[in-house]
C-alpha atoms as a PDB file:
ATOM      1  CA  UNK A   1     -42.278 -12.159  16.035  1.00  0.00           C
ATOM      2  CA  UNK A   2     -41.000 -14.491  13.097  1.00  0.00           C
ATOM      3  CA  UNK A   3     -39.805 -11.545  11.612  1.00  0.00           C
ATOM      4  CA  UNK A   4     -37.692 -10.253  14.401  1.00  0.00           C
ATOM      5  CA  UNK A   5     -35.977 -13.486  15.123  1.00  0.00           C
ATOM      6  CA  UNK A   6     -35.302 -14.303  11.506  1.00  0.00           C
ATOM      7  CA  UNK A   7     -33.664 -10.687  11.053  1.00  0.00           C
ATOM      8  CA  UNK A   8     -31.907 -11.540  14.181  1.00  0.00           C
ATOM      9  CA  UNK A   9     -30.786 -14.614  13.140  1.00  0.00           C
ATOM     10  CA  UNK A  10     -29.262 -12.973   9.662  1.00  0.00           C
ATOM     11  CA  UNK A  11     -27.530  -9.939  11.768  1.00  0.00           C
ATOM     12  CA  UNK A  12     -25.478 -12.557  13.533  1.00  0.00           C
ATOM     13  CA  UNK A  13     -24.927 -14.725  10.359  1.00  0.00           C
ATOM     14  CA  UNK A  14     -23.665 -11.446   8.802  1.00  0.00           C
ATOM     15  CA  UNK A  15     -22.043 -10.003  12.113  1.00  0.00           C
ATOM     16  CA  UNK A  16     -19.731 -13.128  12.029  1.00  0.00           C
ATOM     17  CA  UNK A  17     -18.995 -13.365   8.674  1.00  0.00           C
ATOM     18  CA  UNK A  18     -17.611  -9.604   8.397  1.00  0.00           C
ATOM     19  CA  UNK A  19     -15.860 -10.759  11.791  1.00  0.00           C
ATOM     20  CA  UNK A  20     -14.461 -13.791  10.370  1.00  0.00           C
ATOM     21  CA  UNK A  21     -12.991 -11.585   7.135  1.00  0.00           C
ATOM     22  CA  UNK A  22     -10.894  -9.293   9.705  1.00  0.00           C
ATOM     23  CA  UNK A  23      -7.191 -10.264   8.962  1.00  0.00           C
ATOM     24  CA  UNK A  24      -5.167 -10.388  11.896  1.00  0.00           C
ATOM     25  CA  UNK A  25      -2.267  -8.656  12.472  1.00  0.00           C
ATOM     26  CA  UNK A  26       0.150 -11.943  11.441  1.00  0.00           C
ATOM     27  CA  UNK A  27      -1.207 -12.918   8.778  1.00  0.00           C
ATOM     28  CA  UNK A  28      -1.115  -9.531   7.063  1.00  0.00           C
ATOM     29  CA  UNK A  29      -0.006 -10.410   3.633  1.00  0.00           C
ATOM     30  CA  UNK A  30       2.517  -7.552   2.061  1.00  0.00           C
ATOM     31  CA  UNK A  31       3.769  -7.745  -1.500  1.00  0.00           C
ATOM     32  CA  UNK A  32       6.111  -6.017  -3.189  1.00  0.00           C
ATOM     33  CA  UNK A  33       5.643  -3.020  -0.503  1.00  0.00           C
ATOM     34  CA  UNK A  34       1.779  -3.063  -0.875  1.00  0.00           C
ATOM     35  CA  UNK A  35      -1.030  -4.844   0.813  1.00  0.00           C
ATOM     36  CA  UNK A  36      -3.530  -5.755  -1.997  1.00  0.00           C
ATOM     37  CA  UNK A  37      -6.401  -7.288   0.358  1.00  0.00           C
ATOM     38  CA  UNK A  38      -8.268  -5.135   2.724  1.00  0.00           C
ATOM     39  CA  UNK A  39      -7.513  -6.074   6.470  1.00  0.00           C
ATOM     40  CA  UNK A  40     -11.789  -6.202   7.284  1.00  0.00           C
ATOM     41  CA  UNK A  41     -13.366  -6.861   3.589  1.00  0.00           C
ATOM     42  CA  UNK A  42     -15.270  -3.437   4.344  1.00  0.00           C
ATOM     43  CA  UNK A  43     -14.773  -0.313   2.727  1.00  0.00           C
ATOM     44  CA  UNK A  44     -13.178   2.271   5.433  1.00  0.00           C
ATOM     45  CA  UNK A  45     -14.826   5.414   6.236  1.00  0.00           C
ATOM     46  CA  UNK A  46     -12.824   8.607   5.475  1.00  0.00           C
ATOM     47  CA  UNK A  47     -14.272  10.908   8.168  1.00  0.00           C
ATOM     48  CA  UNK A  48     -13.746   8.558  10.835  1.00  0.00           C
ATOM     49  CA  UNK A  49     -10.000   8.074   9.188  1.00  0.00           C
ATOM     50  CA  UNK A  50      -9.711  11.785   9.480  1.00  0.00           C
ATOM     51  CA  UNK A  51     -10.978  11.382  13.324  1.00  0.00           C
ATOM     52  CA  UNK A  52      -8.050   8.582  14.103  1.00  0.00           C
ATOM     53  CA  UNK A  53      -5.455  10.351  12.344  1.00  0.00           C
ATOM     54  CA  UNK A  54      -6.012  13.230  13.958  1.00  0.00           C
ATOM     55  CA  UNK A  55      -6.412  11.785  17.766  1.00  0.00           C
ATOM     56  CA  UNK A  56      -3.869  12.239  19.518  1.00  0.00           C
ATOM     57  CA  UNK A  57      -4.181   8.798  21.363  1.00  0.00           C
ATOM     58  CA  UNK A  58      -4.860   6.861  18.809  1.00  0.00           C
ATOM     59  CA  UNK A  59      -3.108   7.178  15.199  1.00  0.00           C
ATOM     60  CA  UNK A  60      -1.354  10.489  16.245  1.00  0.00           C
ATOM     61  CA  UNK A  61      -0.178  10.777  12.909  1.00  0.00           C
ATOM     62  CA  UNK A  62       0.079  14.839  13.235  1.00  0.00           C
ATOM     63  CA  UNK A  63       2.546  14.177  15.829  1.00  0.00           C
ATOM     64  CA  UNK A  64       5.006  13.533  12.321  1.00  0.00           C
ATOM     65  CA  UNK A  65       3.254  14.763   9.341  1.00  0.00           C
ATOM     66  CA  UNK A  66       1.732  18.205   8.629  1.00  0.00           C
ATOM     67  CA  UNK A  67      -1.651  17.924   7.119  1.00  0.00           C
ATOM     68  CA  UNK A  68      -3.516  21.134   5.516  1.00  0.00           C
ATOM     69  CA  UNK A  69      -6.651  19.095   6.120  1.00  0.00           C
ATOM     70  CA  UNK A  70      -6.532  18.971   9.441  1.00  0.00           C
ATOM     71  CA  UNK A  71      -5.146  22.837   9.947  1.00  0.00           C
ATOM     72  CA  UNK A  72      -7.654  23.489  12.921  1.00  0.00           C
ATOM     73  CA  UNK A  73      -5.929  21.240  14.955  1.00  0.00           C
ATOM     74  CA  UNK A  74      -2.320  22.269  16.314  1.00  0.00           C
ATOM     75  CA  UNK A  75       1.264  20.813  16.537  1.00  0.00           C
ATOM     76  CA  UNK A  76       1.636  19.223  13.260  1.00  0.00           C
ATOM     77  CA  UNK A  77       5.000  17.655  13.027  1.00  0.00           C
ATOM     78  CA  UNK A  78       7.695  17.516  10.535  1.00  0.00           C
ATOM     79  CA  UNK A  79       9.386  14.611  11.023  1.00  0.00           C
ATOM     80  CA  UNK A  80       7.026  12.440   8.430  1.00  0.00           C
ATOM     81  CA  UNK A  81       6.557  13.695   4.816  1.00  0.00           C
ATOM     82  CA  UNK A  82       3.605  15.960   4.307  1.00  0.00           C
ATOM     83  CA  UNK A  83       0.122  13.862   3.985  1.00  0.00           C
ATOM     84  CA  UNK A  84      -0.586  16.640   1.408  1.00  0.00           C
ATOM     85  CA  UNK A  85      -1.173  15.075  -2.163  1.00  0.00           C
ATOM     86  CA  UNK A  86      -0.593  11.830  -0.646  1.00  0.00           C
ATOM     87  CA  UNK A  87      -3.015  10.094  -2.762  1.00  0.00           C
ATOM     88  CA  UNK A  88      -1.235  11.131  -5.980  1.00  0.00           C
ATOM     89  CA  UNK A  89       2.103   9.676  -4.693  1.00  0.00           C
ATOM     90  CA  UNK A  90       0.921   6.564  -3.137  1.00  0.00           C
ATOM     91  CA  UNK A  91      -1.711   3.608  -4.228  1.00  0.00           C
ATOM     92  CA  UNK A  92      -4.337   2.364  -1.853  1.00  0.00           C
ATOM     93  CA  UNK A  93      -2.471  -1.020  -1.586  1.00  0.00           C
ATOM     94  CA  UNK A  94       0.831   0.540  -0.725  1.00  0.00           C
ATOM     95  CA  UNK A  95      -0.236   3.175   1.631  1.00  0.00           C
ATOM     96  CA  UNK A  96      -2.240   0.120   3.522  1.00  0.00           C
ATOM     97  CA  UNK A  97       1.282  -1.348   3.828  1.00  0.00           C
ATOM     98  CA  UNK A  98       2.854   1.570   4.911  1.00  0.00           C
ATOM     99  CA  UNK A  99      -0.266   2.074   7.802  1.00  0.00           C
ATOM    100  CA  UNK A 100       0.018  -1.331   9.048  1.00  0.00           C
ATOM    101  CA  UNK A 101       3.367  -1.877   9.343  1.00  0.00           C
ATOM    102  CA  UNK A 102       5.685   0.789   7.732  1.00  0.00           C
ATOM    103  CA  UNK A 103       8.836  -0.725   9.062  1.00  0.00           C
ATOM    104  CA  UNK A 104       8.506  -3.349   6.299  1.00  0.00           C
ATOM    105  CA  UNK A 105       8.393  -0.744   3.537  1.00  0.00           C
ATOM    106  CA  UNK A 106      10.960   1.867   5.130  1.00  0.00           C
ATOM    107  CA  UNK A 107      13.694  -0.104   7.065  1.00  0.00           C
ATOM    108  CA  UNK A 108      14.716   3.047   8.256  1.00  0.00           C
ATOM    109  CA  UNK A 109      11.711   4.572   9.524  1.00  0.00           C
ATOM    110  CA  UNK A 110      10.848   5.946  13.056  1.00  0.00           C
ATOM    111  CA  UNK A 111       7.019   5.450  11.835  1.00  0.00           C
ATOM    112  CA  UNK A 112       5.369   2.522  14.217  1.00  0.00           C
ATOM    113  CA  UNK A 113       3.534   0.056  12.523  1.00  0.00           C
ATOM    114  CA  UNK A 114       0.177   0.689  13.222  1.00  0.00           C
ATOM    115  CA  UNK A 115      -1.239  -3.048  12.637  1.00  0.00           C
ATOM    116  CA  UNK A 116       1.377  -5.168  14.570  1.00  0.00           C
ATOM    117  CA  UNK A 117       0.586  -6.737  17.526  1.00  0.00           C
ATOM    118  CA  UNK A 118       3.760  -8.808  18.502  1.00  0.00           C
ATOM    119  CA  UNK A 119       7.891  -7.925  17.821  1.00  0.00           C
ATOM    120  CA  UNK A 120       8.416  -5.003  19.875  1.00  0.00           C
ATOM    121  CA  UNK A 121       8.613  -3.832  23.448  1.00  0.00           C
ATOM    122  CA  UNK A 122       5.600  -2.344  24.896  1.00  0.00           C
ATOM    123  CA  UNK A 123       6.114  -0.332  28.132  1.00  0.00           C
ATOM    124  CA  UNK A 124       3.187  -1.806  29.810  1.00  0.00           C
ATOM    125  CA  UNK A 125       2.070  -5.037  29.854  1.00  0.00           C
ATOM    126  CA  UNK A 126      -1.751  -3.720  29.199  1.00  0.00           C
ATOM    127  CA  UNK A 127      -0.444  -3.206  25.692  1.00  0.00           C
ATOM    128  CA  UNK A 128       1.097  -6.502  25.027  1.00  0.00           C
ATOM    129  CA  UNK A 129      -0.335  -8.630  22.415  1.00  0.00           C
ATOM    130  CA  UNK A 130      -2.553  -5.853  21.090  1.00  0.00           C
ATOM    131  CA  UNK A 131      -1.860  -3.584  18.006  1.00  0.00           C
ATOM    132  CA  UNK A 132      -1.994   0.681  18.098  1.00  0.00           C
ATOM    133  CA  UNK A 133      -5.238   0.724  15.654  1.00  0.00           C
ATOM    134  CA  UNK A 134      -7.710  -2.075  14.698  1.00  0.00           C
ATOM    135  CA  UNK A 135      -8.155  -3.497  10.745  1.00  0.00           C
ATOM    136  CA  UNK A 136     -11.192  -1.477  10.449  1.00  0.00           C
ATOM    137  CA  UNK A 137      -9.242   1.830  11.562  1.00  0.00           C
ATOM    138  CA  UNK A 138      -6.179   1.105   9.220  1.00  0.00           C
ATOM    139  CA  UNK A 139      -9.044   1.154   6.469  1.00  0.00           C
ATOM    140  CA  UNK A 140     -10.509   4.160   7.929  1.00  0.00           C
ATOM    141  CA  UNK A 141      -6.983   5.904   7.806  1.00  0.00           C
ATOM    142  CA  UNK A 142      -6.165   4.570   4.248  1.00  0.00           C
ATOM    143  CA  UNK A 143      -9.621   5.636   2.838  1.00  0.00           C
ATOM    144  CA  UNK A 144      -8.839   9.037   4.476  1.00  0.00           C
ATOM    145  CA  UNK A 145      -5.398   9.017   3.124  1.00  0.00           C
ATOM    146  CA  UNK A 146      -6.899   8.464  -0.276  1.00  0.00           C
ATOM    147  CA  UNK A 147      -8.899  12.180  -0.264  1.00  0.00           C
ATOM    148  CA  UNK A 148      -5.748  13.749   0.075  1.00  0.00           C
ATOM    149  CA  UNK A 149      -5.103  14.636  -3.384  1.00  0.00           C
ATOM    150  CA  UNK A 150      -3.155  17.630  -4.972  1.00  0.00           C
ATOM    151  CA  UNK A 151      -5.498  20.799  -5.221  1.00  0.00           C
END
């Protein structure tokens, strides 16, 4: 019984540390069109990267970028450069910029920022305040992002 309630007792010491490591979407520090610090202080996972970038209600990246990786699912878009080889064109840091918020790296761009939770209009309220992915997914995605090398 000990036992239990001193693992217990660690999960929840370590539950809110990770918790308390989870930058929020404000305080997102970008520098010279990278962000250097991961947004959870966790590594992201690349297959559940692959599973947000694919969905089409969450990242919906194919909805802009063609992706070889992904070529069993449909509608890829053109809009958005290629994600093929993106790893050899972008670093880590600078494609976690360009995830969270890519309208700080590409004035220009039609790309949402993905890790932005105030600044724009949402068209329903049940939106406001919140951001299109969490920190942990924006890792996810980058550590995706990463496999996609040149072949």
């Amino acid at each position: 019984m000990k036992h239990t309630a001193a693992l217990a007792i660690i999960a929840a010491i370590y539950a809110s540390m990770a918790a308390a490591e989870t930058v929020k979407p404000t305080d997102v520090a970008f520098e010279n069109g990278a962000v250097k610090v991961s947004l959870t202080g966790q590594p992201g996972d690349p297959s559940a990267g692959r599973a947000v970038f694919a969905n089409r209600k969450q990242g919906n990246c194919l909805a802009c970028h063609v992706n070889t990786n992904l070529s069993e699912e449909s509608f890829h878009g053109e809009v958005g450069p290629p994600m093929d080889g993106v790893a050899d064109r972008w670093s880590e840091t600078e494609l976690r910029a360009i995830v969270s918020n890519s309208k700080l790296i590409f004035e220009d761009t039609i790309m949402p920022g993905f890790y932005v939770d105030s600044g724009y209009e949402r068209p329903l309220d049940k939106f406001a305040g919140k951001s299109i992915l969490t920190a942990q997914q924006v890792e996810d995605v980058v550590a995706y992002l990463m496999t996609l090398k040149e072949e």
